[in-house]
N, C-alpha and C. Protein backbone atom coordinates (compact mmCIF):
# COMPACT_ATOMS: atom_id res chain seq x y z
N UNK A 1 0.85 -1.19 0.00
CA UNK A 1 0.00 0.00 0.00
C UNK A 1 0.89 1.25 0.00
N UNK A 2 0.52 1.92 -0.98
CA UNK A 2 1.60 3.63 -0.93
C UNK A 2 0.12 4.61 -0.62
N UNK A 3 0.26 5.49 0.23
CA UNK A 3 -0.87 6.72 0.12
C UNK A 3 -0.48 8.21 -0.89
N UNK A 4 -1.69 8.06 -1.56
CA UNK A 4 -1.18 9.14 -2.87
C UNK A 4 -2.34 10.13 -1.77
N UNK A 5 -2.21 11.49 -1.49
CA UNK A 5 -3.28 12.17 -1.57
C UNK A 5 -4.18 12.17 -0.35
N UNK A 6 -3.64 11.57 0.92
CA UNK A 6 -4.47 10.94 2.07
C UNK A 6 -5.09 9.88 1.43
N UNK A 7 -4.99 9.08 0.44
CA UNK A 7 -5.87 7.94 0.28
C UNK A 7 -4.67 6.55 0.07
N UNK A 8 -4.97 5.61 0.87
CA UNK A 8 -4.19 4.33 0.88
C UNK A 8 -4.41 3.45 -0.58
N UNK A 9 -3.62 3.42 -1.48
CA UNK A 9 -3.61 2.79 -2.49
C UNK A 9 -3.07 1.12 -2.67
N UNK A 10 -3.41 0.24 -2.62
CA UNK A 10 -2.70 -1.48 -3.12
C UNK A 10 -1.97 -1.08 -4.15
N UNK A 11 -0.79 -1.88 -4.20
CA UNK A 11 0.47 -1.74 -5.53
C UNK A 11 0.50 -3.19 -5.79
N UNK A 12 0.32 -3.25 -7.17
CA UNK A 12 0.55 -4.89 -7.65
C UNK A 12 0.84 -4.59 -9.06
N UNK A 13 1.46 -5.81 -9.14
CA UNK A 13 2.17 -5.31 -10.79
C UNK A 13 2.06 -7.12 -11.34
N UNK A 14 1.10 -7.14 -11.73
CA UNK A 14 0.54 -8.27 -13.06
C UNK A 14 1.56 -8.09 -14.06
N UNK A 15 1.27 -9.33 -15.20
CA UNK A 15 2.12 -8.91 -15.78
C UNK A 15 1.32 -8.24 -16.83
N UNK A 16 0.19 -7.97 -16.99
CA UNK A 16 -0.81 -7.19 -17.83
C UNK A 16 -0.15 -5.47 -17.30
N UNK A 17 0.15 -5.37 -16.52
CA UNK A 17 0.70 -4.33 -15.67
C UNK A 17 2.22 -3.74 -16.33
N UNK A 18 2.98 -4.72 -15.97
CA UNK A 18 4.40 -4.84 -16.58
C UNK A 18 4.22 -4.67 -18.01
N UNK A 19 3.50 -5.24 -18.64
CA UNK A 19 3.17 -4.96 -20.78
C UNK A 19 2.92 -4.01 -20.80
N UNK A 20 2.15 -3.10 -20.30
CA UNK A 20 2.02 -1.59 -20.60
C UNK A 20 3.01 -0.90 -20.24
N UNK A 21 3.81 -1.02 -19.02
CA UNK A 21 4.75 -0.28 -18.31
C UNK A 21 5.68 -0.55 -19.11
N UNK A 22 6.17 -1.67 -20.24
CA UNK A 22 6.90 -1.75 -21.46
C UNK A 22 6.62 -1.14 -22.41
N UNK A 23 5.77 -1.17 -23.33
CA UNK A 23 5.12 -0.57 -24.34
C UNK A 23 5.45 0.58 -24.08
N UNK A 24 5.19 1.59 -23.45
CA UNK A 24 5.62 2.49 -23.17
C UNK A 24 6.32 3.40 -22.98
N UNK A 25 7.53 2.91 -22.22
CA UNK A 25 8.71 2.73 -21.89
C UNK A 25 9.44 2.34 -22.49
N UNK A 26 9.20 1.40 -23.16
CA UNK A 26 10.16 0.48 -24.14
C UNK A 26 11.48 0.37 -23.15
N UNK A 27 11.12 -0.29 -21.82
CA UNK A 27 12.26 -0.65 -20.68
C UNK A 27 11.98 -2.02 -20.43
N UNK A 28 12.76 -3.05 -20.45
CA UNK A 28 12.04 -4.51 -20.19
C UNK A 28 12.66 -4.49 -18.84
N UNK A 29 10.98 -4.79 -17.78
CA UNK A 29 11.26 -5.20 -17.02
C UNK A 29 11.82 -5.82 -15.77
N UNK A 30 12.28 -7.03 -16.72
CA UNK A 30 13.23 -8.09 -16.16
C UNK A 30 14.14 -7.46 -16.20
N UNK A 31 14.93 -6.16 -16.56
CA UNK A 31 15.88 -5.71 -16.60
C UNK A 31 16.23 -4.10 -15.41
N UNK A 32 14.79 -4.70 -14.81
CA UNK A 32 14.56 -3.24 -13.46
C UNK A 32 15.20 -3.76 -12.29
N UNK A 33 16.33 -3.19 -12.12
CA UNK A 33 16.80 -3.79 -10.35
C UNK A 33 17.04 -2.36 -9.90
N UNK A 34 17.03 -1.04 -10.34
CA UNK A 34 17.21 0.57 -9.59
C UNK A 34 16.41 1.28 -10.09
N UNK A 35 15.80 1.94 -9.69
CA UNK A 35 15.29 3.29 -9.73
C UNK A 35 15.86 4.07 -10.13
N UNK A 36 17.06 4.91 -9.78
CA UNK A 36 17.99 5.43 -10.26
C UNK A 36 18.42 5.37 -11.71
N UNK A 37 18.50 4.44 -12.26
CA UNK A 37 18.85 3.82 -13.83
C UNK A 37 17.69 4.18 -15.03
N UNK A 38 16.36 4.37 -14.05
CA UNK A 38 15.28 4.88 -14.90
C UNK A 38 15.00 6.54 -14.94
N UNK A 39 14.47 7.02 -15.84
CA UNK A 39 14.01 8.29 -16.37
C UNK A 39 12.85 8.80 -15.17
N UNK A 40 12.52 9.81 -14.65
CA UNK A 40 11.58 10.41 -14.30
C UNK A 40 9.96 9.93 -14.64
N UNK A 41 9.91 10.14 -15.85
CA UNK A 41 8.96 9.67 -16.68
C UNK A 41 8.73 8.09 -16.40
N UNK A 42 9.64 7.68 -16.82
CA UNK A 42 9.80 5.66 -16.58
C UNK A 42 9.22 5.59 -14.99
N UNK A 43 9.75 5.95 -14.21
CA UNK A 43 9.59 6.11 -12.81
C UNK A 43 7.89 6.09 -12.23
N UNK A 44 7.94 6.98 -12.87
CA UNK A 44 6.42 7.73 -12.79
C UNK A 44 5.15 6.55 -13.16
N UNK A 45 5.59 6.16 -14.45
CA UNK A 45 4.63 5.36 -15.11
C UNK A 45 4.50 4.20 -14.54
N UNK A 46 5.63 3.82 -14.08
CA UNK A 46 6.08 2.40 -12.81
C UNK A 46 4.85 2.53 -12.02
N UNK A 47 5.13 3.47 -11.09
CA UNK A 47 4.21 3.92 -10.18
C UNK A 47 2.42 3.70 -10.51
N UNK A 48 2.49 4.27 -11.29
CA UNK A 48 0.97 4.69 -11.74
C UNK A 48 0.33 3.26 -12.00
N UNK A 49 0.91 2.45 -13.03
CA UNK A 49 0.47 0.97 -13.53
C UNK A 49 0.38 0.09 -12.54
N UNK A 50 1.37 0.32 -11.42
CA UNK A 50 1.23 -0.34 -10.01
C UNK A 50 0.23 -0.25 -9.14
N UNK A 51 -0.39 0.84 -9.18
CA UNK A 51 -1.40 1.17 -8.78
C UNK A 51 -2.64 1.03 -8.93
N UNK A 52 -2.77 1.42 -10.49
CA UNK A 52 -3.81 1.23 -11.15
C UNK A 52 -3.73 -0.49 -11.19
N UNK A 53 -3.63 -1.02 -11.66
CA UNK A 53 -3.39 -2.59 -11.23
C UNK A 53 -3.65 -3.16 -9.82
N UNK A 54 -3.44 -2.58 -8.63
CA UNK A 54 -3.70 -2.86 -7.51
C UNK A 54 -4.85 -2.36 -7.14
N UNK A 55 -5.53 -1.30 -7.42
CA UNK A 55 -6.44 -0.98 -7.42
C UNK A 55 -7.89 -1.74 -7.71
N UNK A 56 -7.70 -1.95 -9.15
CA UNK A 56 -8.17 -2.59 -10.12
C UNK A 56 -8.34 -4.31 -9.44
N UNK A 57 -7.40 -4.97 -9.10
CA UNK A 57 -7.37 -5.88 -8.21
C UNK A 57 -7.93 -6.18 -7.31
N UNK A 58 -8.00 -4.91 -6.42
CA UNK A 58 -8.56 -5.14 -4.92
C UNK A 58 -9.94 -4.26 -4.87
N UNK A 59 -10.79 -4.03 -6.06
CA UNK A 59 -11.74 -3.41 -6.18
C UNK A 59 -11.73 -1.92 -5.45
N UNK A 60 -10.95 -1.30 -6.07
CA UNK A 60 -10.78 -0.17 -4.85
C UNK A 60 -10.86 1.03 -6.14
N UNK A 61 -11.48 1.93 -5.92
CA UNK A 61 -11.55 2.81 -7.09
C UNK A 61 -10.49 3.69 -7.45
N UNK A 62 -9.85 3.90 -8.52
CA UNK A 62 -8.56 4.68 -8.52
C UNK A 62 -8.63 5.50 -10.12
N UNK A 63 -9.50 6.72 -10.00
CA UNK A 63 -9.76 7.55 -10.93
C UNK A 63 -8.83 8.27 -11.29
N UNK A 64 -7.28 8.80 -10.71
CA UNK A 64 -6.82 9.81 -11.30
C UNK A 64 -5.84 8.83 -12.89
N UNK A 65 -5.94 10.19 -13.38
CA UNK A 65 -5.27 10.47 -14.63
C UNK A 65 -3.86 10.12 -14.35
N UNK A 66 -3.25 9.98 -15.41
CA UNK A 66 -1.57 10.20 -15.28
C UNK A 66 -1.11 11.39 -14.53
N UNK A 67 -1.16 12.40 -15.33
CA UNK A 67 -1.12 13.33 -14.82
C UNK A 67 -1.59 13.87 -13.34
N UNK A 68 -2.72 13.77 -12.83
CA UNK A 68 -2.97 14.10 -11.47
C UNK A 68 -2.31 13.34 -10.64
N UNK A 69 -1.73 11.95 -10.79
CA UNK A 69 -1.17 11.39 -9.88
C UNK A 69 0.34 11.25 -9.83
N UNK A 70 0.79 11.87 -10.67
CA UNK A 70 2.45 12.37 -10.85
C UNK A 70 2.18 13.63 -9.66
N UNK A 71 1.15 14.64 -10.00
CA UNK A 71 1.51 15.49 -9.47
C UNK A 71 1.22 15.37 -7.61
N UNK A 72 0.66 14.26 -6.87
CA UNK A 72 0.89 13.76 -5.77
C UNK A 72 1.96 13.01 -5.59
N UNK A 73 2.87 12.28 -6.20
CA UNK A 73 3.66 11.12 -5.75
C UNK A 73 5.21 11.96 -5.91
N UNK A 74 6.30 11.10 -4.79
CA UNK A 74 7.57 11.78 -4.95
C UNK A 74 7.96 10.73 -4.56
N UNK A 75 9.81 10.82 -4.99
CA UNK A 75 10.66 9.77 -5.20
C UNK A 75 10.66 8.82 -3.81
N UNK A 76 9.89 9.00 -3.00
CA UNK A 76 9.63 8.17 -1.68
C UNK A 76 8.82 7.52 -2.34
N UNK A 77 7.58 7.52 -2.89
CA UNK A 77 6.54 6.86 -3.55
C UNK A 77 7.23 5.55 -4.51
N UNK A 78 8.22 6.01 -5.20
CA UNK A 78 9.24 5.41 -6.61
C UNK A 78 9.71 4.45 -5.49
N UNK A 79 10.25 4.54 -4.46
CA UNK A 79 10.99 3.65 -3.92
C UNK A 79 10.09 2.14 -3.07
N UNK A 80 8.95 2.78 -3.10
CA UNK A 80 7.75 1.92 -2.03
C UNK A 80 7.36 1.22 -3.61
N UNK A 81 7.02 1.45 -4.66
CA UNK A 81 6.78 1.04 -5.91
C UNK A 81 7.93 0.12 -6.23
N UNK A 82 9.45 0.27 -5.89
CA UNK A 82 10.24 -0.64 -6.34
C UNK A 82 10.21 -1.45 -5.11
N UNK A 83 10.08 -1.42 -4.15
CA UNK A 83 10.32 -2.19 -3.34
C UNK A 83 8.61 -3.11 -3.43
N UNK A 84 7.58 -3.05 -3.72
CA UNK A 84 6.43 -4.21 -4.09
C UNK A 84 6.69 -4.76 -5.14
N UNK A 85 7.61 -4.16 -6.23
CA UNK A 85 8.10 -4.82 -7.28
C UNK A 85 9.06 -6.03 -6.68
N UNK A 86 9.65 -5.61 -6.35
CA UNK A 86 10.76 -6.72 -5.47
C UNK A 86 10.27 -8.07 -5.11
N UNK A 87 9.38 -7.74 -4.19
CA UNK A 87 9.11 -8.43 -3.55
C UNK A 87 8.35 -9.56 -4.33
N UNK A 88 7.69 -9.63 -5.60
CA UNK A 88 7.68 -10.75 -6.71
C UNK A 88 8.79 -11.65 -7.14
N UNK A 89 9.55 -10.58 -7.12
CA UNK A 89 11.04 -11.38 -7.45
C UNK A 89 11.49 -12.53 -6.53
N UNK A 90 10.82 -11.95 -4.74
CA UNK A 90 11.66 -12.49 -4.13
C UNK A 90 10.80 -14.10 -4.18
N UNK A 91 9.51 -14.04 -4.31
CA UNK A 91 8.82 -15.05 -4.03
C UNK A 91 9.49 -16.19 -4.58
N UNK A 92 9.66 -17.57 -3.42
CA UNK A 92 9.94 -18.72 -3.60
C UNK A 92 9.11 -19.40 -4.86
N UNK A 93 9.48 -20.26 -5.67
CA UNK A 93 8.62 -21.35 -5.97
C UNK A 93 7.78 -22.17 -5.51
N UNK A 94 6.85 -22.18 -5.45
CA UNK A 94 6.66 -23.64 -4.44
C UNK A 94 6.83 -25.11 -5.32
């Protein structure tokens, strides 16, 4: 959960999630281990698809635009976004 705005948001990143955040970007992925290494923009869109995806997921309504929700989130946000990303990675097999 990251809070954009006083409102608690779910972060999940499908891989329906990850295909757009490519397309886009034209950044693969599998090739994200920093924040730092990505663009502002890249960053941003990370964020947003994570959201919107978690949202979307957990039936939780999440209306803003691109734009309105860049203009709430800061590189603390980018880092709570890479770090739920992570945490896919870390998952065991069973």
């Amino acid at each position: 959960m990251i809070e954009i705005n006083g409102i608690d948001y779910p972060v999940r990143f499908s891989m329906k999630a990850l295909k757009k955040f490519e397309r886009k970007t034209k950044v693969n992925v599998f090739a994200l281990s920093d924040p730092s290494k990505l663009s502002a923009d890249a960053c941003s869109f990370l964020c947003f698809v994570g959201v919107e995806c978690g949202s979307d997921f957990e039936g939780q309504d999440f209306n803003m635009t691109l734009e309105e929700f860049e203009n709430h989130i800061t590189l603390a946000h980018v880092t709570q976004c890479f770090e739920a990303l992570g945490e896919y990675g870390d998952q065991k097999k069973a």
